[in-house]
Protein backbone atom coordinates (compact mmCIF):
# COMPACT_ATOMS: atom_id res chain seq x y z
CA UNK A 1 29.35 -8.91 -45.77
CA UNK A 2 31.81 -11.16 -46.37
CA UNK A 3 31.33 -14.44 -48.29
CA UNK A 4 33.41 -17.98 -48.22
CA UNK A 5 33.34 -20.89 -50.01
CA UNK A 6 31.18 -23.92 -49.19
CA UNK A 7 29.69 -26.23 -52.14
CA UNK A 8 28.48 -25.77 -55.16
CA UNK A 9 24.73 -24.98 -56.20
CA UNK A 10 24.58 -26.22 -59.83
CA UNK A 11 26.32 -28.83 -62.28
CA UNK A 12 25.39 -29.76 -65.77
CA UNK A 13 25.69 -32.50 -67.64
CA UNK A 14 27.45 -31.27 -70.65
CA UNK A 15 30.05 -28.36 -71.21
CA UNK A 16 27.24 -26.08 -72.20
CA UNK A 17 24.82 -26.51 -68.92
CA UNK A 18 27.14 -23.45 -66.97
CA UNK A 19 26.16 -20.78 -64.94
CA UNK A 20 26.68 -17.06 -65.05
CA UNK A 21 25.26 -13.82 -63.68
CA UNK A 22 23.98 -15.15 -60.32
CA UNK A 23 21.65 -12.84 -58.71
CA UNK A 24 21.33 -14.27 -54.79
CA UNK A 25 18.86 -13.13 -52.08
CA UNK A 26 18.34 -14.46 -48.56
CA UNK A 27 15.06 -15.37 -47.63
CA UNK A 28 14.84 -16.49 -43.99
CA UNK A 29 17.61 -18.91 -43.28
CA UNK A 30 17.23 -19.74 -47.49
CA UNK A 31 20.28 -18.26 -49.70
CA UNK A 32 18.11 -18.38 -53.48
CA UNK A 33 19.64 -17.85 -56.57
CA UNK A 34 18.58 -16.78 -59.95
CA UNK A 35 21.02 -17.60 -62.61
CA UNK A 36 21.15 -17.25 -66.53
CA UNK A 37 22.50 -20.57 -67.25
CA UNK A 38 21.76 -23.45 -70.41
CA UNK A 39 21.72 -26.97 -71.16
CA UNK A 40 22.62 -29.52 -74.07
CA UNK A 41 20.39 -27.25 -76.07
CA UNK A 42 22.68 -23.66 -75.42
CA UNK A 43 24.50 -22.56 -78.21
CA UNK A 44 27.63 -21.87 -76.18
CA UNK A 45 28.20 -22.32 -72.41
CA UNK A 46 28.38 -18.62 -72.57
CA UNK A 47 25.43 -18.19 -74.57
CA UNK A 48 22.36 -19.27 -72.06
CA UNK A 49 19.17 -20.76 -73.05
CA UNK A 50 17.81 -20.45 -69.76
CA UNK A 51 17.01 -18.69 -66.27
CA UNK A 52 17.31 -21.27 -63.21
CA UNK A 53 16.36 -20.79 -59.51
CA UNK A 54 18.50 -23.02 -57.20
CA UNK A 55 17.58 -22.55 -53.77
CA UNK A 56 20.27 -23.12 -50.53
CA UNK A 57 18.21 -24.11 -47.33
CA UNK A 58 19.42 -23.14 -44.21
CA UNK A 59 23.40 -21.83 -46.04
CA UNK A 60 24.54 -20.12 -43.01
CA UNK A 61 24.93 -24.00 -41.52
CA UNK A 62 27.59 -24.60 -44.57
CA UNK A 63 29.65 -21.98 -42.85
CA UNK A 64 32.77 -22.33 -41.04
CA UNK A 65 31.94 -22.44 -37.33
CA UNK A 66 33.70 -19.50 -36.00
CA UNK A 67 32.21 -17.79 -38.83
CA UNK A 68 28.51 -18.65 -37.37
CA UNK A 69 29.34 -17.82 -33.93
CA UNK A 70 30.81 -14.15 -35.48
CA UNK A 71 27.17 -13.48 -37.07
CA UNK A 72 25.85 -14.50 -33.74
CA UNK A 73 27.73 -12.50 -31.65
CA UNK A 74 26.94 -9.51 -34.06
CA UNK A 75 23.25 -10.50 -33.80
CA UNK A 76 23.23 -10.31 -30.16
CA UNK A 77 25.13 -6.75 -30.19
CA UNK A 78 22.23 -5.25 -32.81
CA UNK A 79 19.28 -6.23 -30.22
């Protein structure tokens, strides 16, 4: 699977509010993501205070168009 840039899920309000360690799943036509991330209260931005679920409806849309009509032209081979 190849992946390519198209937004950006998260952004904090101060230097501390990152995100790291992104665990991502597709569910349906969802992309969700669990990340260790923090906020004004995080030691460091390295150092998390907390675990965040963002959740990407319908990401495949975000995609390039010849890059959607690749996966469904590969869809249509696999039935």
């Amino acid at each position: 699977m190849d992946w390519c840039f198209a937004g950006i899920v998260a952004v904090g309000e101060v230097e501390q509010a990152s995100r790291h360690y992104a665990t991502l799943v597709i569910e349906g036509e969802d992309l969700v993501i669990l990340s260790r991330s923090g906020d004004a209260h995080a030691k460091t931005a390295h150092n998390g205070n907390l675990i965040t679920f963002h959740r990407v409806p319908d990401f495949r849309d975000l995609a390039d168009p010849w890059i959607k009509e690749t996966i469904n032209a590969a869809r249509e081979v696999g039935d």
